[in-house]
Structure formats: C-alpha cells, structure tokens
Protein backbone atom coordinates (compact mmCIF):
# COMPACT_ATOMS: atom_id res chain seq x y z
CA UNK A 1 0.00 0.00 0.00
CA UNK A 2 2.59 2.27 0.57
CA UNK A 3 4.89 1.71 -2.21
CA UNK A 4 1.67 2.07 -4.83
CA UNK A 5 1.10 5.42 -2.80
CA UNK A 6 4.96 6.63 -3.35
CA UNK A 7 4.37 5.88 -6.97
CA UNK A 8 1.60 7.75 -7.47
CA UNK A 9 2.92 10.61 -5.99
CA UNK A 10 6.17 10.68 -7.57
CA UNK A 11 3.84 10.43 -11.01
CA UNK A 12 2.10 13.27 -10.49
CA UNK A 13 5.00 15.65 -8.91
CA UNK A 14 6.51 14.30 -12.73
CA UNK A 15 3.30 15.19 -14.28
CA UNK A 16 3.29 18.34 -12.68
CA UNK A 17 6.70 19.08 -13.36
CA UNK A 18 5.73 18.31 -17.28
CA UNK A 19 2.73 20.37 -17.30
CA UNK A 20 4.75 23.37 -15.93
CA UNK A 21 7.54 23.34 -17.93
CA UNK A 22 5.27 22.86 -21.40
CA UNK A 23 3.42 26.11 -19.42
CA UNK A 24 6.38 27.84 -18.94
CA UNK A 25 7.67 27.15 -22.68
CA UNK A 26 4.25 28.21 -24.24
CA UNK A 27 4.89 31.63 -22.28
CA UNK A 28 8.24 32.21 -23.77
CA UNK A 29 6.79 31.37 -27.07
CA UNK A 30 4.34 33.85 -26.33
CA UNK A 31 6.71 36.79 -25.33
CA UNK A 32 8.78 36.11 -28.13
CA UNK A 33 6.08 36.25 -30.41
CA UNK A 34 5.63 39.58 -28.78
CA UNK A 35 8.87 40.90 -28.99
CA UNK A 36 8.84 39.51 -33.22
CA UNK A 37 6.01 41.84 -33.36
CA UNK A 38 7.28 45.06 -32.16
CA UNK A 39 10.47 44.32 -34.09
CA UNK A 40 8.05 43.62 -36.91
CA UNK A 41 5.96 46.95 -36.44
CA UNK A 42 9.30 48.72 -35.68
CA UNK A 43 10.62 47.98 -39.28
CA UNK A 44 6.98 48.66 -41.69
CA UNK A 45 7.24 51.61 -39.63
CA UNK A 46 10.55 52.58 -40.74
CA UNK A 47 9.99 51.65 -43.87
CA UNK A 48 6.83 53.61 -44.30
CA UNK A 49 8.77 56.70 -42.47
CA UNK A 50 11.47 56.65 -45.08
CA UNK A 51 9.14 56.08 -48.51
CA UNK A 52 7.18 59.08 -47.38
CA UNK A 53 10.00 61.31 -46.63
CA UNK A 54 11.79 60.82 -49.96
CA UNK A 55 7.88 60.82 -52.06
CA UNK A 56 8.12 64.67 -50.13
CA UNK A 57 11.60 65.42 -50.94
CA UNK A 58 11.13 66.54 -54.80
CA UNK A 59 13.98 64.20 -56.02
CA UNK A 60 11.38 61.97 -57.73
CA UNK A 61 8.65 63.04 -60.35
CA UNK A 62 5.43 64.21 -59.22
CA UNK A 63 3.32 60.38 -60.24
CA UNK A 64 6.05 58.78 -58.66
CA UNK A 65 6.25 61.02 -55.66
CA UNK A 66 2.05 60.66 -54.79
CA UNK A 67 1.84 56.88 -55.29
CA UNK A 68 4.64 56.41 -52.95
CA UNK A 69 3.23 59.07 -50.49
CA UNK A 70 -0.16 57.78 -50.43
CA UNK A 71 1.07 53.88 -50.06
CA UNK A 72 3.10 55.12 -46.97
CA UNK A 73 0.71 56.81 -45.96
CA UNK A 74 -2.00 54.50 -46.39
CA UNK A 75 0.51 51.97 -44.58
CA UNK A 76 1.07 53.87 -41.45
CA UNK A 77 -2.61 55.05 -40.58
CA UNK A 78 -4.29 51.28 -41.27
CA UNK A 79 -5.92 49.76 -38.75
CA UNK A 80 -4.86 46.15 -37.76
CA UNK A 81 -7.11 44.27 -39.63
CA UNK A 82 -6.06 46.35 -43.22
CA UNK A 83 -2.66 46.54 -42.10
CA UNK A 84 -1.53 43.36 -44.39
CA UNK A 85 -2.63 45.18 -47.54
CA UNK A 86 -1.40 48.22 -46.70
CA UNK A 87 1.71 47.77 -46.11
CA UNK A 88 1.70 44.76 -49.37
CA UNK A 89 0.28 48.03 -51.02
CA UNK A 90 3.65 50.05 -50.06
CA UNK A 91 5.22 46.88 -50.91
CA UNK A 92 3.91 46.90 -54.73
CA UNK A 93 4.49 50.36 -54.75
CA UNK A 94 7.81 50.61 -53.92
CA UNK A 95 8.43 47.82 -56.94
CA UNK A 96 6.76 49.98 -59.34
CA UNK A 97 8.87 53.22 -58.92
CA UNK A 98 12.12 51.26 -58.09
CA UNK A 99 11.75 48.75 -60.70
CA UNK A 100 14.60 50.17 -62.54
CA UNK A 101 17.80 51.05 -61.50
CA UNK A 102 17.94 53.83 -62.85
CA UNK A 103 15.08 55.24 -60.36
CA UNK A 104 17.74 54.97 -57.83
CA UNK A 105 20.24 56.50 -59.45
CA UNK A 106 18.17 59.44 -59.68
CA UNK A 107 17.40 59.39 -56.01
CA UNK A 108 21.52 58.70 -55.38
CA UNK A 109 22.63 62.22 -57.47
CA UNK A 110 20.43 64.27 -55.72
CA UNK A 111 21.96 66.16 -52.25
CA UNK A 112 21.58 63.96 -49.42
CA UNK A 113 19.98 60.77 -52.17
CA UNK A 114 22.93 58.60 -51.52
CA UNK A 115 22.10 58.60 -47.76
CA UNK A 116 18.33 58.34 -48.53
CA UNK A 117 18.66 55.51 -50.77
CA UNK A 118 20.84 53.81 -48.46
CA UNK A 119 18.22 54.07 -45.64
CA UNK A 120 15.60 53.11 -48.11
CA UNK A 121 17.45 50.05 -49.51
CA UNK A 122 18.41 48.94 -45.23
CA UNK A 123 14.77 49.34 -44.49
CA UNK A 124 13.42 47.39 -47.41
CA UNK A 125 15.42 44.25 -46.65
CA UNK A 126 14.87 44.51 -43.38
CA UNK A 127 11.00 43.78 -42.97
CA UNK A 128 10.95 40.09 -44.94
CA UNK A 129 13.67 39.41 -42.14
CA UNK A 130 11.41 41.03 -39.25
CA UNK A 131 8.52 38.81 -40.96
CA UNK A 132 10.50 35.75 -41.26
CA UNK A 133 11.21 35.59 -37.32
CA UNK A 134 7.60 37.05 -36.08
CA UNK A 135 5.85 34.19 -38.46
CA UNK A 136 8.76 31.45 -37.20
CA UNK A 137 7.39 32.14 -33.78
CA UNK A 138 3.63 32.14 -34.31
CA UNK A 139 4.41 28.80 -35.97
CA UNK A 140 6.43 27.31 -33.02
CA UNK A 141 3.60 28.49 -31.15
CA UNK A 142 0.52 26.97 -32.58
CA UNK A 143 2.28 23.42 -33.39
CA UNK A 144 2.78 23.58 -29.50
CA UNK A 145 -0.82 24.87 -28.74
CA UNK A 146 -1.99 21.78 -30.85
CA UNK A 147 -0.57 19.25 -28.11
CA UNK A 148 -3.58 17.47 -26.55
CA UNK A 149 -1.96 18.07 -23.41
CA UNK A 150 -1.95 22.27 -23.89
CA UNK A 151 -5.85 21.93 -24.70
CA UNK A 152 -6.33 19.16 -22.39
CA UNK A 153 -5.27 21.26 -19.73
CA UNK A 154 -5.72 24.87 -21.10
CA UNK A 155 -2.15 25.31 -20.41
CA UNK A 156 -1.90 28.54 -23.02
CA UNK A 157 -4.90 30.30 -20.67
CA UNK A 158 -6.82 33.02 -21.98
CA UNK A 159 -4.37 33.89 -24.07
CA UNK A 160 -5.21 34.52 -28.37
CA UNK A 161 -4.58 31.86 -30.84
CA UNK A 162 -1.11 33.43 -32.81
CA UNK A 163 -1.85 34.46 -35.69
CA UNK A 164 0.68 35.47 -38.70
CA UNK A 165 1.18 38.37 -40.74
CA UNK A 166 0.70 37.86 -44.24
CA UNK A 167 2.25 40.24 -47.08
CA UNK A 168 3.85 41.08 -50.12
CA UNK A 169 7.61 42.02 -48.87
CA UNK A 170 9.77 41.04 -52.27
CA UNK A 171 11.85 44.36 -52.59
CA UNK A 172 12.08 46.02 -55.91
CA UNK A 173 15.08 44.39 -57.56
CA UNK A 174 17.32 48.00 -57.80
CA UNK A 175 17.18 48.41 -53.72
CA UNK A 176 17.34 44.66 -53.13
CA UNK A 177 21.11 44.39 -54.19
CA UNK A 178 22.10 47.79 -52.65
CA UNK A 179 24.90 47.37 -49.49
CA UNK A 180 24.00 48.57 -46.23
C-alpha cells in the first residue's frame, strides 16, 4: 500500500513538473512572439517613415512622388485588420517606382539621395527578415498549442490563438542588391 502510494505521488510531482515546464515554454513562445512583433511593427514603420520622406523630398517626379506618399501613408494610418494590404500596397508600390535602376540613381545624385537611398534600400530588406522571425514564432507556437496536453489542460490560458502576418515584402530588384 505504501509503495503504490509513493508511486503515485512521484507520477504526479513528474506530471506536474511536465505540465509546468510545457506552461512555462508556451509563455516564452508567447513573449517572443511579442517581442517579433514590435520588431516587426518597428521595421513597416521605418519603412513607411522613409518612402514618405523621400515621395516629399522633390527628387522623384510628381506620379512617382504621390503613389509612394499615399502607399506610406496608407501603410502607417491602417488599422490592424487592413494593415496586411497596406503595407503589401507600399510593398507593390515601392516595386513599381524602383523597378529600374535607374530610379535609384536618380534618387543617389540628388543632395543627401545617396544617404536616402541607403536608408531606403536597409529598411526594405529589413522587414521580410522582421517577418521571417515574427511568423517562425507564431508557428512554433501553434504546433505547440496543438498538443492534446496544452488543450487538455488549457495550459496557453486566456491567451489569443497566434496568428501570422501575411504580405507582399519582395523588394524592388534596384534596392534589393544595394549594401547597407
């Protein structure tokens, strides 16, 4: 009788001990997922800051100037459930004026354009790589939310079922190459 009771409390202190740790991993999951998100938000943000301060610099032509403007624009005021097509908006935009190299060449003579279209071209590459680790997280999440055990024992709480964020980040060929 007393042995079968010994077992059956070391089983549950290593059930316990299970359940916390896949709790405590979830959480971390969770933060980081977090912390991919601000980085994420962080970088459109950038990106969105820099587009609209060279479409209002006068380096570019007037058509190319407003689409730009109004894609960045349109980018940084969406709310969160338009955000993905704004910002794949500013994504297609950006293609279409710096499709060509020589675009950026024009940016690069003007005062100040080398600078610009350095900051530009950083920026660009840097959201599919803010992207990349945000939506490597939410994954990692939800294949561990999926667990029987998690749902079993509602070990992820009250807390929202990850979601990605979904967008058209391919950067227009002529900034894509550029050095940091």
């Amino acid at each position: 009788m007393t042995e079968t009771l010994i077992w059956t409390v070391v089983a549950l202190i290593v059930v316990g001990v299970y359940l916390s740790w896949t709790a405590g991993r979830l959480d971390r999951l969770h933060t980081r997922i977090d912390a991919a998100r601000a980085a994420l938000d962080a970088q459109l943000l950038r990106r969105a800051s820099v587009t609209q301060e060279l479409a209002t610099s006068g380096v570019l032509d007037p058509a190319a100037s407003i689409v730009l403007y109004e894609a960045a624009h349109a980018a940084r005021q969406a709310q969160e459930d338009q955000r993905e097509v704004a910002e794949s908006e500013l994504s297609q935009a950006l293609r279409a004026v710096f499709g060509e190299p020589e675009q950026v060449e024009v940016v690069r003579a003007a005062p100040g354009g080398e600078e610009t279209a350095n900051e530009l071209a950083a920026a660009v590459r840097r959201v599919p790589m803010a992207r990349r680790f945000h939506n490597d997280a939410v994954r990692a999440a939800r294949a561990l939310r999926r667990h029987r055990t998690v749902r079993w024992f509602r070990l992820a709480g009250h807390a929202p079922f990850p979601l990605a964020f979904e967008m058209d980040d391919e950067p227009p060929v002529a900034l894509a190459d550029r050095p940091a």
